[in-house]
C-alpha atoms as a PDB file:
ATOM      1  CA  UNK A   1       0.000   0.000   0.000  1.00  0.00           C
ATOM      2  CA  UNK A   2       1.580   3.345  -0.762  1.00  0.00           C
ATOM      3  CA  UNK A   3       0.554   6.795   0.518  1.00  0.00           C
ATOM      4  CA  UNK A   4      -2.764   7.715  -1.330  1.00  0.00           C
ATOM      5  CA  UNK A   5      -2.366   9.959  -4.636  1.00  0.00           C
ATOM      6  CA  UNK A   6      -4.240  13.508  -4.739  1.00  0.00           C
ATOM      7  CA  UNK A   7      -5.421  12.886  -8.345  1.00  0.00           C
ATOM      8  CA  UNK A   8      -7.135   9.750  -7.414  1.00  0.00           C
ATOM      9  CA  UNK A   9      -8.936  12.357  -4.880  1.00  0.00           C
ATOM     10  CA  UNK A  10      -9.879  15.105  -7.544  1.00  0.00           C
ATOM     11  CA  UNK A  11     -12.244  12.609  -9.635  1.00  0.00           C
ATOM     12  CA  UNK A  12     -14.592  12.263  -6.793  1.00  0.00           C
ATOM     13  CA  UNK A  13     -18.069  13.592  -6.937  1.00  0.00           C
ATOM     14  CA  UNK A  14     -19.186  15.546  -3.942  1.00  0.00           C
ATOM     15  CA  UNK A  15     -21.279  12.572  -2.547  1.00  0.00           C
ATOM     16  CA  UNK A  16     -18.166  10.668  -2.753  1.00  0.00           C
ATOM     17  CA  UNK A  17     -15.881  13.113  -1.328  1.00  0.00           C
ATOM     18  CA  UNK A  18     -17.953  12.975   1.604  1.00  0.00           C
ATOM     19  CA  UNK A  19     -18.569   9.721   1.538  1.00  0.00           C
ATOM     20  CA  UNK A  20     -14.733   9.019   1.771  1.00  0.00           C
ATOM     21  CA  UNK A  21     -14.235  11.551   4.296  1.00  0.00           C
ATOM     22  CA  UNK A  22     -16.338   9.957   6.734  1.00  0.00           C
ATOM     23  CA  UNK A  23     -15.443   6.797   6.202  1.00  0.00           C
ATOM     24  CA  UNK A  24     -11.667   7.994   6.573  1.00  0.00           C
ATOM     25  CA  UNK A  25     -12.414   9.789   9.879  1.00  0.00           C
ATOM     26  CA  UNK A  26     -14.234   6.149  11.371  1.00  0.00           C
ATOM     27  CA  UNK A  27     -10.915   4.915  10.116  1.00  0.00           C
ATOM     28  CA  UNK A  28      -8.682   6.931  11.791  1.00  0.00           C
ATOM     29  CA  UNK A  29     -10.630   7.002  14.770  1.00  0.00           C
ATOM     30  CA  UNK A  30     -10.208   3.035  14.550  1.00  0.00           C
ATOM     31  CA  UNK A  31      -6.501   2.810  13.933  1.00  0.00           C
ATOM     32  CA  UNK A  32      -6.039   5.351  17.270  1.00  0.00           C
ATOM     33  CA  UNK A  33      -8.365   2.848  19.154  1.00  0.00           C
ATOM     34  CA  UNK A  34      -6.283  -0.332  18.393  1.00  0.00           C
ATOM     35  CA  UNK A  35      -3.277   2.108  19.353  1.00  0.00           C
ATOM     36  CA  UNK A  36      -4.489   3.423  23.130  1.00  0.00           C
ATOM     37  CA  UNK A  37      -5.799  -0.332  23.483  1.00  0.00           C
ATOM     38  CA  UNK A  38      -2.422  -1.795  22.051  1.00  0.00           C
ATOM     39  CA  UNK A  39      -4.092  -3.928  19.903  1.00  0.00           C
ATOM     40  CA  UNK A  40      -1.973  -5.021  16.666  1.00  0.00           C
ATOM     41  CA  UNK A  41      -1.791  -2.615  13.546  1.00  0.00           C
ATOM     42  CA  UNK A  42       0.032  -1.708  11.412  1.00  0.00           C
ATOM     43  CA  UNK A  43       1.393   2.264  12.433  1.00  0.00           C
ATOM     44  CA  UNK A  44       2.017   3.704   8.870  1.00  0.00           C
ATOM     45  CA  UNK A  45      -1.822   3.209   8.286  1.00  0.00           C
ATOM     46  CA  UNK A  46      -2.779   6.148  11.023  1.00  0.00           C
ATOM     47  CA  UNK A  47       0.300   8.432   8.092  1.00  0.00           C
ATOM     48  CA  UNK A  48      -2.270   7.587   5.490  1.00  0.00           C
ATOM     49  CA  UNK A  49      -5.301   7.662   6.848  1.00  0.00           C
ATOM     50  CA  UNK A  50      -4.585  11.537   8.106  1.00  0.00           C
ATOM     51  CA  UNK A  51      -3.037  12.058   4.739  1.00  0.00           C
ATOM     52  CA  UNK A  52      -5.893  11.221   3.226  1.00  0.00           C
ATOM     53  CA  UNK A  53      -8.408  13.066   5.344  1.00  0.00           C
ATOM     54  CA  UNK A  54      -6.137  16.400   4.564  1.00  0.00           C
ATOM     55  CA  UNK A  55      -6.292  15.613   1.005  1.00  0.00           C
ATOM     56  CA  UNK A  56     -10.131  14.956   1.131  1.00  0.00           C
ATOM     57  CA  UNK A  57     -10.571  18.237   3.389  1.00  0.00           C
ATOM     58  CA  UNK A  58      -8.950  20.182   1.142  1.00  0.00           C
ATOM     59  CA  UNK A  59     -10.488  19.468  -2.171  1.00  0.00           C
ATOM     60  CA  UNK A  60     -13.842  20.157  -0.400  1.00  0.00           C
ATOM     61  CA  UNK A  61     -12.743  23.654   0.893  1.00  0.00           C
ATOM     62  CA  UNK A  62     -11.681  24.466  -2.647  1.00  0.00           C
ATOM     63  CA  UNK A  63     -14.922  23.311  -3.825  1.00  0.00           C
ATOM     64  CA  UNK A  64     -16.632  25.785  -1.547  1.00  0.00           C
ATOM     65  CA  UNK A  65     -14.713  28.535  -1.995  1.00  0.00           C
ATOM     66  CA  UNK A  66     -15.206  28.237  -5.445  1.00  0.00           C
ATOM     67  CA  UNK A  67     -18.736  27.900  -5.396  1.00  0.00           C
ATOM     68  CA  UNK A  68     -18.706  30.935  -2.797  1.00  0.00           C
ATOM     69  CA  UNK A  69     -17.020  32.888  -5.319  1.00  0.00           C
ATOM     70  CA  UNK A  70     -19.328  32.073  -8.501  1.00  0.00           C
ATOM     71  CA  UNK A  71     -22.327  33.132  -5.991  1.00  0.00           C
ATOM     72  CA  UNK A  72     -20.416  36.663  -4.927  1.00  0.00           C
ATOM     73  CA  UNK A  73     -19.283  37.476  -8.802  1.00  0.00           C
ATOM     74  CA  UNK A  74     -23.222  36.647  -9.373  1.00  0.00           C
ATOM     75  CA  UNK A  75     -24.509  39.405  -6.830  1.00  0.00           C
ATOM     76  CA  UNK A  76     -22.226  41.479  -7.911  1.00  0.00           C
ATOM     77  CA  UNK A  77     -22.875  41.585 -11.498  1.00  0.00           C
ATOM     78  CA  UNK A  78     -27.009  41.476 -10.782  1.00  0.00           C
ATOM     79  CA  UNK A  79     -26.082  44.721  -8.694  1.00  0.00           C
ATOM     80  CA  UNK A  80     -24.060  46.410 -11.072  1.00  0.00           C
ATOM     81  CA  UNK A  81     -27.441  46.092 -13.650  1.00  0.00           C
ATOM     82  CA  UNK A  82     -29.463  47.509 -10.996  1.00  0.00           C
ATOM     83  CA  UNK A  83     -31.053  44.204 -10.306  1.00  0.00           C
ATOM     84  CA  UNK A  84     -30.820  44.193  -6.896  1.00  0.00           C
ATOM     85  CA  UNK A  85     -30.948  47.206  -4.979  1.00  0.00           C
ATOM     86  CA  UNK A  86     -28.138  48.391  -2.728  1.00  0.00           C
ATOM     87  CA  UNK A  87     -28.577  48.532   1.086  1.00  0.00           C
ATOM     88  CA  UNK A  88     -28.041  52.198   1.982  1.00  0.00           C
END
């Protein structure tokens, strides 16, 4: 098993990114449970499974703030047209 790859994490759909987010964090949360309980695992697993909860995290904030923009540029272009009047 290597460390996960970010491009196999930009081809997700949103339902999957969130999908594999949760599923990462009951993961992690796992791995750090056979760890205080020294149970046997395998330690790199708790590296990738963080890894791949940044990588996850991030692509959804990028998402958002993306989507956040689109919505801003929006107002602000129905404003300039006098679409929606300004708050005095």
């Amino acid at each position: 098993m290597s460390l996960p790859q970010f491009n196999e994490v930009i081809s997700l759909s949103n339902n999957e990114l969130s999908d594999a987010i949760i599923k990462t964090e009951k993961e992690l949360f796992n791995l750090r449970f056979k760890k205080a309980t020294r149970q046997s695992f395998k330690s790199h697993e708790i590296k990738y499974a963080k890894r791949r909860l940044a990588q996850l995290k991030t692509i959804l904030t990028v998402r958002l703030n993306s989507l956040e923009y689109k919505q801003n540029n929006l107002l602000v272009k129905l404003a300039k047209k006098n679409y929606i009047p300004e708050i005095e």
